[in-house]
Protein backbone atom coordinates (compact mmCIF):
# COMPACT_ATOMS: atom_id res chain seq x y z
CA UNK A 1 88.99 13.44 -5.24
CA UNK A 2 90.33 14.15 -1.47
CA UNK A 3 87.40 13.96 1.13
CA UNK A 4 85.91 16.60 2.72
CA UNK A 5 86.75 18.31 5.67
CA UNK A 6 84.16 17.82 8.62
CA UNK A 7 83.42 20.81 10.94
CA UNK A 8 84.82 18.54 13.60
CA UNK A 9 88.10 18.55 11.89
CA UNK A 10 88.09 22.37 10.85
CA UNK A 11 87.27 23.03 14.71
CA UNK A 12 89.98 20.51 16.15
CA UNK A 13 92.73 21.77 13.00
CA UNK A 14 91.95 25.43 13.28
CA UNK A 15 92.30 25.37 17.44
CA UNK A 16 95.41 23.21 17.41
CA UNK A 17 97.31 25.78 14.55
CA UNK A 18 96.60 28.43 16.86
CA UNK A 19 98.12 26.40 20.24
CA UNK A 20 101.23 26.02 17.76
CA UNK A 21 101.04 29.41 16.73
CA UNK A 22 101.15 31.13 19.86
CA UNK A 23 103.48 28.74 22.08
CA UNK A 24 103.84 31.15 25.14
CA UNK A 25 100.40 31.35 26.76
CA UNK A 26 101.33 27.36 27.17
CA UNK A 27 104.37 26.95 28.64
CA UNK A 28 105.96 28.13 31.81
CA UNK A 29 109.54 28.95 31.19
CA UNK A 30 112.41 27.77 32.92
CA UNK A 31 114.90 29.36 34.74
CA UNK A 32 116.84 28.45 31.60
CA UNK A 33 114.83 29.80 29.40
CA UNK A 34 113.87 26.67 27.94
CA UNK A 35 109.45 26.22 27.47
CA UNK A 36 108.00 23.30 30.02
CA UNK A 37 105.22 21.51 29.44
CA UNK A 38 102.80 20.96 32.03
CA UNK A 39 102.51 18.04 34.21
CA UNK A 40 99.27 16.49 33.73
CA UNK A 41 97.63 14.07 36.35
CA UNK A 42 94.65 12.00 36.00
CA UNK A 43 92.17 10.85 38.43
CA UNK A 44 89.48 8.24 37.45
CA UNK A 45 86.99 7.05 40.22
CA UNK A 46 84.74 4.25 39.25
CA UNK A 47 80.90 4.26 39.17
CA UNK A 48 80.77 7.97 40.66
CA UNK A 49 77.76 9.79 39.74
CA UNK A 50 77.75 13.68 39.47
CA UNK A 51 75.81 14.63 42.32
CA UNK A 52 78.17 12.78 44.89
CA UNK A 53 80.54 15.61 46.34
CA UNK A 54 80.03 18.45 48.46
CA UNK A 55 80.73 20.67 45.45
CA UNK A 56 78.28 19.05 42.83
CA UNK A 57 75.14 19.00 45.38
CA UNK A 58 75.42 16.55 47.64
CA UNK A 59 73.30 16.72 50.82
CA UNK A 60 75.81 15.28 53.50
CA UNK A 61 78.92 14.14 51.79
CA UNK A 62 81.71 16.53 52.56
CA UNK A 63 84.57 16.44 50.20
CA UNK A 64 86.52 19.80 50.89
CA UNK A 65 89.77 18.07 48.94
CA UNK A 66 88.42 17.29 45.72
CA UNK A 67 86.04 20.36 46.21
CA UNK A 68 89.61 22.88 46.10
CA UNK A 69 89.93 21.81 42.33
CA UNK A 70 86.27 23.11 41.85
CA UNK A 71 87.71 25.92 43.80
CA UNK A 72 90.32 26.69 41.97
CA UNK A 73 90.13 25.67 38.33
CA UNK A 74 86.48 24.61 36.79
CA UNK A 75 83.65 22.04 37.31
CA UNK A 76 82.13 21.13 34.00
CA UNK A 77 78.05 20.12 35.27
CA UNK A 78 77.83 19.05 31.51
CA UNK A 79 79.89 16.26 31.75
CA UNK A 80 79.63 13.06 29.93
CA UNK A 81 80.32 9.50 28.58
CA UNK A 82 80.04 8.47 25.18
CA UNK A 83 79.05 4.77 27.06
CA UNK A 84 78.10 4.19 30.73
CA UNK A 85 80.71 1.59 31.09
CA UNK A 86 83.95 0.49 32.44
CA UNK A 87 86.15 -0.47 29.62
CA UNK A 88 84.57 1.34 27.05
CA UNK A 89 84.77 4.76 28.87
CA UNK A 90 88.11 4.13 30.14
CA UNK A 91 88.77 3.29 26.34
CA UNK A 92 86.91 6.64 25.53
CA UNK A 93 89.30 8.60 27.92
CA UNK A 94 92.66 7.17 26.50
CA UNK A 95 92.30 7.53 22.94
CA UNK A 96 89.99 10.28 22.29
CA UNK A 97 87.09 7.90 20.37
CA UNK A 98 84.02 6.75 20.54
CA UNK A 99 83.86 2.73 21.46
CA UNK A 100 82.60 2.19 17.94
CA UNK A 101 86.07 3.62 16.53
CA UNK A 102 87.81 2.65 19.00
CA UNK A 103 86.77 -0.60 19.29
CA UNK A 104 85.73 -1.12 23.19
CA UNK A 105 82.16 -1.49 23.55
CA UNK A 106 81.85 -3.75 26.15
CA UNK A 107 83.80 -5.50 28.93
CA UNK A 108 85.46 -8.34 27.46
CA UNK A 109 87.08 -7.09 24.45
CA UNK A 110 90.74 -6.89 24.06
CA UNK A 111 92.87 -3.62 23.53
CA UNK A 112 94.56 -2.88 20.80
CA UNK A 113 97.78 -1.36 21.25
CA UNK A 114 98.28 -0.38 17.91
CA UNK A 115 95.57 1.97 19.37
CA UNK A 116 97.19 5.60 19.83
CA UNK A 117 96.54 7.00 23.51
CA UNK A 118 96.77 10.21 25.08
CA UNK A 119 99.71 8.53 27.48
CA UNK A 120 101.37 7.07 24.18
CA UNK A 121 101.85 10.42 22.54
CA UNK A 122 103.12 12.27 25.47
CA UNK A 123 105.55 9.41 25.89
CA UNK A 124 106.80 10.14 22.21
CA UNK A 125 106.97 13.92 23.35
CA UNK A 126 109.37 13.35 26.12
CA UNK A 127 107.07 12.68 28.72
CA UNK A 128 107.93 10.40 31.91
CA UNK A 129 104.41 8.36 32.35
CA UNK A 130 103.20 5.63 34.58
CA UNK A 131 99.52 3.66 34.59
CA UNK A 132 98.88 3.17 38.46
CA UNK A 133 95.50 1.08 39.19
CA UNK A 134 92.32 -0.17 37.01
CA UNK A 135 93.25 -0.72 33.32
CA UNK A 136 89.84 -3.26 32.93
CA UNK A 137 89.96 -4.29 29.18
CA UNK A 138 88.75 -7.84 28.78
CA UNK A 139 91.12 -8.88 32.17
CA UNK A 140 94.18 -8.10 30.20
CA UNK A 141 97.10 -8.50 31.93
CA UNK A 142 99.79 -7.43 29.64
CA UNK A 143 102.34 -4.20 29.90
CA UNK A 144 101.03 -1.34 28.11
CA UNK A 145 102.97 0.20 25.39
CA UNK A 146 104.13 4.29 26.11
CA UNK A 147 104.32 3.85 29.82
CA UNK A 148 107.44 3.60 31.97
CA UNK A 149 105.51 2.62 34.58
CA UNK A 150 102.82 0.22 34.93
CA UNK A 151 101.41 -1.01 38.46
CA UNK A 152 97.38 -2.53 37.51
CA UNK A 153 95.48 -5.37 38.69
CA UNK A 154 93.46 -7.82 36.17
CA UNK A 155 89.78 -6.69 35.85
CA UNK A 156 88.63 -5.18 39.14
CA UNK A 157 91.16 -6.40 41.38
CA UNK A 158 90.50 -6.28 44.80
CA UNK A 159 90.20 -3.94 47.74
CA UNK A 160 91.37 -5.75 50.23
CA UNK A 161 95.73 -6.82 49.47
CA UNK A 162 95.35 -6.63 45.88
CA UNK A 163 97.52 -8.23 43.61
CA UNK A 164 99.12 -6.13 40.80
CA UNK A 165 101.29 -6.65 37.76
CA UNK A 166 104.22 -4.20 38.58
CA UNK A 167 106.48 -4.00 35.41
CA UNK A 168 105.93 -7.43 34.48
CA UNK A 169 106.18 -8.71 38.09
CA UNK A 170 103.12 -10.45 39.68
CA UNK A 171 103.12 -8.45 43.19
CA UNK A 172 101.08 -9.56 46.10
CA UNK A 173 100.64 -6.57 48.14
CA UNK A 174 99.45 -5.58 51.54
CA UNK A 175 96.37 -3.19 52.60
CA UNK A 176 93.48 -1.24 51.05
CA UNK A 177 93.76 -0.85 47.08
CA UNK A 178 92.73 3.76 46.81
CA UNK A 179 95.49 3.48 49.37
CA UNK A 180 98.39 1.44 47.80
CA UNK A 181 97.46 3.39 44.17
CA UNK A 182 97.86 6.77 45.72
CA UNK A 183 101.12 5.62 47.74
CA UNK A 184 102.47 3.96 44.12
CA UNK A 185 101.71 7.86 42.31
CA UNK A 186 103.06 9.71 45.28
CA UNK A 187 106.47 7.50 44.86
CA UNK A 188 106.68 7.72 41.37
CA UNK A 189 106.54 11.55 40.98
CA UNK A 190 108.61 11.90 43.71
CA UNK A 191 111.38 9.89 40.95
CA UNK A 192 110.31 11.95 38.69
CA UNK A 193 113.41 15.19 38.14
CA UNK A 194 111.30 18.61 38.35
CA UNK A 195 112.32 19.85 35.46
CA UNK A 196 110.76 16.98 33.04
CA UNK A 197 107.40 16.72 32.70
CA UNK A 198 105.33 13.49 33.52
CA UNK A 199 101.74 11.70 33.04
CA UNK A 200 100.42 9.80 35.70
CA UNK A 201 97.44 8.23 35.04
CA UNK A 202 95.54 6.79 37.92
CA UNK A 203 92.38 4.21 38.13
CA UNK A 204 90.87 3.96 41.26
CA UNK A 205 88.89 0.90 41.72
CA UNK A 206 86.55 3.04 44.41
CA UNK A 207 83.17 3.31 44.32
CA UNK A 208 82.69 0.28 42.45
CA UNK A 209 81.29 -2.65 44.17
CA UNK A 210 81.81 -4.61 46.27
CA UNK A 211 81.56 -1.63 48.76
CA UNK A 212 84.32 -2.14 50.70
CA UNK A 213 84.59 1.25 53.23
CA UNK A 214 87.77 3.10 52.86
CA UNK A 215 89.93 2.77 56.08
CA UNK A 216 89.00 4.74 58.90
CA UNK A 217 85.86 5.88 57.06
CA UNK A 218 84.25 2.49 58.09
CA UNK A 219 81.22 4.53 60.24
CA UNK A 220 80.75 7.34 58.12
CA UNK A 221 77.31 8.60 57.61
CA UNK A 222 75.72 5.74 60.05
CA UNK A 223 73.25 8.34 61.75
CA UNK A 224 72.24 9.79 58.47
CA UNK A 225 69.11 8.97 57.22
CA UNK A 226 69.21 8.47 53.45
CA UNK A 227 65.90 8.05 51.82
CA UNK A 228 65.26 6.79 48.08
CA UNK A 229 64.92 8.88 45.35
CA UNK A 230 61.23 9.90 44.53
CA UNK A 231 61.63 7.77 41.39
CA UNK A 232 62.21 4.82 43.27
CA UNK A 233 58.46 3.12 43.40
CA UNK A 234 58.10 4.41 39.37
CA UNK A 235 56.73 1.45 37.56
CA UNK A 236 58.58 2.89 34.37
CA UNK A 237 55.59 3.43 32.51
CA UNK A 238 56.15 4.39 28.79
CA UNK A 239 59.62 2.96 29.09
CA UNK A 240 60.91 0.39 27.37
CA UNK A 241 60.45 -3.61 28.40
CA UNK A 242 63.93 -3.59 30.16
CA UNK A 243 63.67 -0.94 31.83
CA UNK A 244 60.16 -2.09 33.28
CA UNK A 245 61.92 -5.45 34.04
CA UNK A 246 65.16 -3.80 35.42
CA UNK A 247 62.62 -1.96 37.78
CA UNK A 248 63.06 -2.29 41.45
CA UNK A 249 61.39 -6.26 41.65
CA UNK A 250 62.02 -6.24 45.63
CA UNK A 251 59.10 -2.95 46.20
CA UNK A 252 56.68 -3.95 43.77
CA UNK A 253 54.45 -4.46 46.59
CA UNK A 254 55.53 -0.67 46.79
CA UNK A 255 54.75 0.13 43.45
CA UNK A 256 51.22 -1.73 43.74
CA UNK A 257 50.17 0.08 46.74
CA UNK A 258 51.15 3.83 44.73
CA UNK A 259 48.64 2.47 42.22
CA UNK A 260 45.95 1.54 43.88
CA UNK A 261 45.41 4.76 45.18
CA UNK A 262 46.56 7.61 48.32
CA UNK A 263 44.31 5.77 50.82
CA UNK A 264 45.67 1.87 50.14
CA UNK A 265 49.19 3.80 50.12
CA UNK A 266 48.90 4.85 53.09
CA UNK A 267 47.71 1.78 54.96
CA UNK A 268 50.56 -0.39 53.35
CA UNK A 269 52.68 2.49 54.44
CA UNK A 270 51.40 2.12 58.31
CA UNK A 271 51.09 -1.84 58.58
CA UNK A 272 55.02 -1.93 57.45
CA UNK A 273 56.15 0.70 59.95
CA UNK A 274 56.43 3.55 57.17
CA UNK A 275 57.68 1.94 54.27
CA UNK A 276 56.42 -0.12 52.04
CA UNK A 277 59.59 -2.63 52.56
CA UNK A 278 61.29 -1.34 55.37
CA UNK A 279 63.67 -4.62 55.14
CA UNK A 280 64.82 -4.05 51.98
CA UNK A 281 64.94 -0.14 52.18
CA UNK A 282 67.50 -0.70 55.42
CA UNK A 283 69.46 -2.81 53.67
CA UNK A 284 69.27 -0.41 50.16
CA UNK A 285 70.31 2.50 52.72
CA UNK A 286 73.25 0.74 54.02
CA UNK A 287 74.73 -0.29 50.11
CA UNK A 288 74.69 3.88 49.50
CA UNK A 289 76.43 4.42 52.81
CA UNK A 290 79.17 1.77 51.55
CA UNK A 291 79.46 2.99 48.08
CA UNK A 292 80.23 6.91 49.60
CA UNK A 293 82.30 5.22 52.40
CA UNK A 294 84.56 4.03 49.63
CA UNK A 295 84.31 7.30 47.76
CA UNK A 296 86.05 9.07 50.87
CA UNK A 297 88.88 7.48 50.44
CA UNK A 298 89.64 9.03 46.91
CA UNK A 299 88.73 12.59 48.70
CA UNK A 300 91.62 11.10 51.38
CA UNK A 301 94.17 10.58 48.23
CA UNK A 302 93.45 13.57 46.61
CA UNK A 303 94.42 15.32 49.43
CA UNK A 304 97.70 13.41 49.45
CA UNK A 305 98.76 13.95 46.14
CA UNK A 306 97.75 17.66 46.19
CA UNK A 307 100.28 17.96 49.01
CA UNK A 308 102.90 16.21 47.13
CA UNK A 309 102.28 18.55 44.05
CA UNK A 310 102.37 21.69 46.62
CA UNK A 311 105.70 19.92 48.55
CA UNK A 312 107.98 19.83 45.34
CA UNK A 313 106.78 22.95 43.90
CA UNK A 314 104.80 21.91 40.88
CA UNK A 315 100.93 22.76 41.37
CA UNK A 316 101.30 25.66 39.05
CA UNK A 317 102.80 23.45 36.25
CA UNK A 318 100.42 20.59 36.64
CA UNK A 319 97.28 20.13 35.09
CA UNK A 320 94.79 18.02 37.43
CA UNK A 321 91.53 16.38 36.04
CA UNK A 322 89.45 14.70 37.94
CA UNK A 323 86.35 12.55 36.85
CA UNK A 324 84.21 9.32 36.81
CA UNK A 325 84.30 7.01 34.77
CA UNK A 326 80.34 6.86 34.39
CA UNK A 327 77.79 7.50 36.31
CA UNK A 328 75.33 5.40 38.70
CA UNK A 329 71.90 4.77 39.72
CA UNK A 330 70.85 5.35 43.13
CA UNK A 331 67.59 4.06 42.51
CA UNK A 332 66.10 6.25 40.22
CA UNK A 333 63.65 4.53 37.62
CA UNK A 334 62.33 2.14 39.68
CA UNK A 335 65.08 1.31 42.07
CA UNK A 336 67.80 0.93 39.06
CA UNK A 337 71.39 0.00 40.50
CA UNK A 338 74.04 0.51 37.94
CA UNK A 339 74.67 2.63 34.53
CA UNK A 340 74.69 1.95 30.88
CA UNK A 341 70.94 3.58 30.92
CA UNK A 342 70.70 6.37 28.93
CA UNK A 343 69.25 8.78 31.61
CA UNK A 344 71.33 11.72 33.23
CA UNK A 345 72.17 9.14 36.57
CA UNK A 346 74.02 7.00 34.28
CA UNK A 347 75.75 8.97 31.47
CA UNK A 348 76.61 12.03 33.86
CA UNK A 349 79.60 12.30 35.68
CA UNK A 350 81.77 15.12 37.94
CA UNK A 351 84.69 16.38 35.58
CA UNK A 352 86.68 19.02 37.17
CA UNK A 353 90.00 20.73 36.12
CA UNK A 354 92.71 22.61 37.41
CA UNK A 355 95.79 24.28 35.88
CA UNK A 356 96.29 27.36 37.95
CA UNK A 357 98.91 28.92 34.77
CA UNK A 358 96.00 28.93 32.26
CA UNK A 359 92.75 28.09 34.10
CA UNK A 360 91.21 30.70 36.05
CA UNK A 361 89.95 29.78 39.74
CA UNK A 362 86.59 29.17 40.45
CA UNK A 363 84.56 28.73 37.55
CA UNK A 364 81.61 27.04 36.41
CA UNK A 365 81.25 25.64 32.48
CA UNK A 366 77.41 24.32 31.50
CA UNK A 367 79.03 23.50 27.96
CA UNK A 368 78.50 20.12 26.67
CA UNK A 369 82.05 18.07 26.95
CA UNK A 370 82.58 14.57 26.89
CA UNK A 371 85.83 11.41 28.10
CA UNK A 372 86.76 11.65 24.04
CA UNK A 373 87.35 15.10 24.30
CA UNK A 374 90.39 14.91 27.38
CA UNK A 375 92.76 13.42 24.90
CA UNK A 376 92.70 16.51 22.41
CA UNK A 377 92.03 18.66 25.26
CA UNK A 378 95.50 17.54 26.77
CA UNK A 379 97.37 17.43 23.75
CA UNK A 380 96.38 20.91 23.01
CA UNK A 381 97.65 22.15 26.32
CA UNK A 382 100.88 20.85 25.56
CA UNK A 383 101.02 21.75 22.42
CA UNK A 384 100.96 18.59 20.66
CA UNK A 385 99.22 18.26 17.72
CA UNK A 386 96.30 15.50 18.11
CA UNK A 387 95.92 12.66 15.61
CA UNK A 388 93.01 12.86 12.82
CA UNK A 389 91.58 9.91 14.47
CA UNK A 390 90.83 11.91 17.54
CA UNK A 391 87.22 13.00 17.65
CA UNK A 392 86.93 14.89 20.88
CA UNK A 393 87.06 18.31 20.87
CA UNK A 394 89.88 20.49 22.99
CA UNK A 395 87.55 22.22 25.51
CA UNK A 396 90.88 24.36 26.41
CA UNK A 397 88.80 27.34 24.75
CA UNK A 398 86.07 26.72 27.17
CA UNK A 399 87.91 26.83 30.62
CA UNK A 400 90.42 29.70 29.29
CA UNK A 401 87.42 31.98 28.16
CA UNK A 402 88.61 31.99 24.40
CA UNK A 403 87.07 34.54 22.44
CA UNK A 404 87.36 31.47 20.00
CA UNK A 405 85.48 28.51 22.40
CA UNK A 406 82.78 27.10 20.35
CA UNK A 407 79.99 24.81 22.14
CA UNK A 408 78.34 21.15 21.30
CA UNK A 409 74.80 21.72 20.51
CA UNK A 410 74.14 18.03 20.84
CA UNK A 411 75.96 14.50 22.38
CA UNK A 412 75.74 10.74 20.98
CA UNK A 413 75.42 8.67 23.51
CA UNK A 414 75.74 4.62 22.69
CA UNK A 415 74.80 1.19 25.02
CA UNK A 416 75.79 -1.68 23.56
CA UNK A 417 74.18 -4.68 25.71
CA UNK A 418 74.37 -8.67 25.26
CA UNK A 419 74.57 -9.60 21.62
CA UNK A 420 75.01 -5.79 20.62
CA UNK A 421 78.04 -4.60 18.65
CA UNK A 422 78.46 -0.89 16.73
CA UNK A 423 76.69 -2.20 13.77
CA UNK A 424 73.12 -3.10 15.81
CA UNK A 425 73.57 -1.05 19.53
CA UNK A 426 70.96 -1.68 22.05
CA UNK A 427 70.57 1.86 22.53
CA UNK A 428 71.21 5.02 20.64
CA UNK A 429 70.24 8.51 22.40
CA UNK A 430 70.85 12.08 21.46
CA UNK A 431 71.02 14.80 24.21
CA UNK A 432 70.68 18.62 23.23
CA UNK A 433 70.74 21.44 26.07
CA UNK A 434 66.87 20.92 25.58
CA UNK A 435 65.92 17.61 24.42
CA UNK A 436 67.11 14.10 24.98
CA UNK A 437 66.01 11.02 22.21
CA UNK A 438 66.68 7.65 23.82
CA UNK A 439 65.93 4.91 20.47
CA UNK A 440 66.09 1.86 21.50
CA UNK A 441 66.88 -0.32 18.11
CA UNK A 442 68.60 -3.73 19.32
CA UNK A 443 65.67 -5.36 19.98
CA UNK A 444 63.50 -2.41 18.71
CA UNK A 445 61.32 -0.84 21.26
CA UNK A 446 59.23 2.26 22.02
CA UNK A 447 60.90 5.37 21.34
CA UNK A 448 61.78 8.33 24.49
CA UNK A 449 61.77 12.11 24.04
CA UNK A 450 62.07 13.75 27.75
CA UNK A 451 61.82 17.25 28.09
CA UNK A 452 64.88 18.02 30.19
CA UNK A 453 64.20 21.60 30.96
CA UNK A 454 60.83 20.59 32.71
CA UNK A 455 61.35 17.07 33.34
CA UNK A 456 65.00 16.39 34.43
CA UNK A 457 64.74 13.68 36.05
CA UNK A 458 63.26 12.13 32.73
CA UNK A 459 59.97 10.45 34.16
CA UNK A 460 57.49 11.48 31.34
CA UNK A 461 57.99 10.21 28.13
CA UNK A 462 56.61 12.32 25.61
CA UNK A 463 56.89 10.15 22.58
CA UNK A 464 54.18 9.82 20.57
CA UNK A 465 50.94 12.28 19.43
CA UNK A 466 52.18 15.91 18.99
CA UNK A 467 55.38 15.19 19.55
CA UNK A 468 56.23 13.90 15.62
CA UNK A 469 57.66 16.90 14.58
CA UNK A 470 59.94 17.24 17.44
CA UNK A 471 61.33 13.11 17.51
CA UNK A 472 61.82 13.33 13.72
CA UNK A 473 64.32 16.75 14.40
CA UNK A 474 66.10 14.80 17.02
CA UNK A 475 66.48 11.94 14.48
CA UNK A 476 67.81 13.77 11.55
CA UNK A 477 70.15 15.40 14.15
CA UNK A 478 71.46 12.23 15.64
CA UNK A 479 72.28 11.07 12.25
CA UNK A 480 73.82 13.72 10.98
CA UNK A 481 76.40 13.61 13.99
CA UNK A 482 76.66 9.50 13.53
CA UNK A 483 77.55 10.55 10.14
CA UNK A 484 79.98 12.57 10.73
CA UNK A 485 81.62 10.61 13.09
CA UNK A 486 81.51 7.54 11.13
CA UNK A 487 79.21 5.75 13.28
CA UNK A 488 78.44 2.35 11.62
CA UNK A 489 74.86 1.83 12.89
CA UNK A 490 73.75 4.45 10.62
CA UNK A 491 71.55 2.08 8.75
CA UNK A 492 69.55 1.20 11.98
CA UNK A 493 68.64 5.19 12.64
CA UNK A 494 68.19 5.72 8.89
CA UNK A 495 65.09 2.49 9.13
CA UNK A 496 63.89 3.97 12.65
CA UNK A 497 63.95 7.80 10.63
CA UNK A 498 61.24 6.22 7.61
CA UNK A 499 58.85 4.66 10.38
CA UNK A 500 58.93 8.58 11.99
């Protein structure tokens, strides 16, 4: 008997025979008369949280380059990872999975290029494509299949004369790594005859650490005050043991003096000047300077490349997306620095699109979309049919106000730490518009249910009495989407379900 069809695959089949069906909305047409494909160019920062350009919020940070895609195609402010992670969201990205399909759930595991990628198939359809920057899959330093070009560093690389595999050529080169990616993609399309398409998929290595300061951006921001989040002295009460040991160790003294009441507060406050740890707090201020300071030069390349795309003609026939590749904390939750966490800090991140021949300027999505869903998304503006392994969803319905866009009413999020794999995760979590359910299973501890319309910056944890009804929901929910998605740590959620 054949399987069923999921209502993933009746959404992704049904939305990809009507791309095929109606071929002209998606493709510009020559002088010729022969149908182009778009161009598509992708921009990946590294450990860029949403809230970190002009256009998502920031307070100071002006971004005006990256802010002209908000202005003229559309920010998604639901945007997120299936994993807070290098690898695994880069993973995510290519091939259109979730790390427990696709195999990349942590750092050190090594890609599979039997693995089918978004570059891969638009290589097979006639596409020109080129990898420029961070690949970071267990420091694999092999060519790619489906690329014609391939310029990437082991791992992290370096910011500072970085030393790349270029074609199968060890290359030590000169200068500031966002720099020397942007000046490799600028080259490359530049090869590139206008009337074949091309993929050019760029990794920055900015914002990660170390904060290395983007040239000429070196004093950025130095007589700006930045203060810590108001979540930054939070003792993570009703969180789970790691969290309350990932808490901010260097202001506990902080933390004690919030305890013990307003009036000891305040005199811990005045003997240190202020702050409970002015010291530290200086040097925590300086690290966020540094981490934006990098960030600015990405807003520098963007700027670049948009010219490029304007110089040869070919902004209307390129699709741009733009994104992190997870989030960060800032010191939320007691002074976390990082991701993988299942809060908003971590699992967030700025997606923003532009294709000014289908996309509309200007527009704002709150929809629930996800780094699996770019690969079908992509595909289906080029009118490719996606692979039944894909299980992102096209969100081209969403940005071209579809009559037939249909929304997520929930994301799986995953954290797989040390020791974890997909059969026993560290951390499973469910997020509805509503509701987030944070289970932590691998080793089992308490349970979180954060009420993200009243509590968005997910400090209360309302787990527990007279909230029963509400956890078990979640549950049930989160398995049915593991379910459908072939998740393998069902078992664990089913367990965690018959102790609800």
């Amino acid at each position: 008997m054949a399987n069923a069809t999921t209502r993933r695959e009746l959404l992704r089949c049904g939305g990809q025979a009507l791309a095929l069906a109606s071929l002209g909305p998606f493709f510009h047409v020559g002088r010729a008369g022969e149908l182009r494909r778009p161009n598509f160019l992708f921009l990946l920062t590294d450990d860029q949280s949403y809230a970190t350009l002009s256009c998502t919020g920031h307070p100071f940070m002006k971004t005006p380059n990256i802010d002209s895609l908000r202005r003229g195609g559309v920010l998604f402010t639901n945007g997120f990872v299936a994993m807070s992670l290098c690898a695994p969201s880069r993973a995510c990205f290519l091939s259109g999975q979730y790390p427990f399909s696709n195999g990349i759930y942590n750092n050190q595991i090594r890609w599979n290029q039997q693995t089918q990628t978004l570059p891969m198939l638009l290589h097979e359809a006639g596409y020109t494509t080129a990898h420029i920057g961070k690949f970071h899959m267990d420091g694999d330093d092999r060519l790619q299949p489906g690329y014609d070009y391939w310029a990437a560093q082991i791992g992290q690389g370096q910011y500072l004369d970085p030393r790349k595999n270029i074609n199968g050529t060890w290359t030590d080169l000169k200068g500031y790594d966002t720099n020397i990616v942007t000046d490799q993609a600028i080259e490359f399309m530049r090869r590139v005859p206008r009337d074949k398409p091309f993929c050019v998929w760029i990794g920055y290595k900015a914002c990660h650490g170390p904060f290395t300061p983007a040239p000429g951006h070196e004093r950025d921001f130095a007589d700006i005050e930045i203060k810590p989040p108001a979540s930054y002295y939070s003792d993570n009460a009703g969180k789970p043991a790691r969290l309350r040991q990932k808490g901010n160790r260097a202001n506990a003294a902080g933390r004690k003096a919030a305890k013990a009441g307003e009036a000891a507060k305040k005199a811990t406050r005045k003997a240190a000047g202020g702050n409970p740890d002015p010291s530290n707090l200086k040097e925590w201020a300086e690290r966020e300077r540094n981490q934006l300071r990098c960030l600015m030069g990405a807003e520098d390349s963007v700027g670049r490349l948009l010219a490029l795309l304007e110089e040869r003609k070919i902004a209307d026939d390129t699709i741009v997306f733009y994104s992190g590749d997870n989030g960060f904390f800032h010191g939320e939750h007691g002074g976390l620095h990082g991701k993988m966490e299942a809060y908003e800090e971590s699992l967030r991140v700025p997606m923003i699109a532009r294709y000014p021949r289908l996309i509309k300027p200007g527009q704002t999505c709150d929809a629930m979309v996800a780094n699996v869903d770019l690969a079908p998304t992509i595909l289906d503006f080029c009118g490719i049919l996606a692979p039944r392994q894909m299980q992102g969803r096209s969100w081209r319905p969403l940005a071209t106000d579809s009559p037939n866009a249909s929304r997520r009413d929930c994301f799986l999020y995953s954290m797989y730490g040390a020791g974890a794999d997909p059969q026993t995760p560290t951390v499973k979590a469910i997020r509805t518009n509503r509701y987030k359910l944070i289970l932590s299973l691998n080793p089992a501890d308490v349970e979180e249910l954060y009420d993200l319309k009243s509590d968005p910056q997910e400090m209360k944890n309302l787990a527990g009495a007279g909230t029963q009804d509400q956890v078990r929901k979640l549950k049930e929910r989160m398995l049915a989407e593991m379910r459908e998605l072939g998740d393998p740590a069902v078992p664990l959620v089913e367990a965690s379900l018959k102790r609800s």
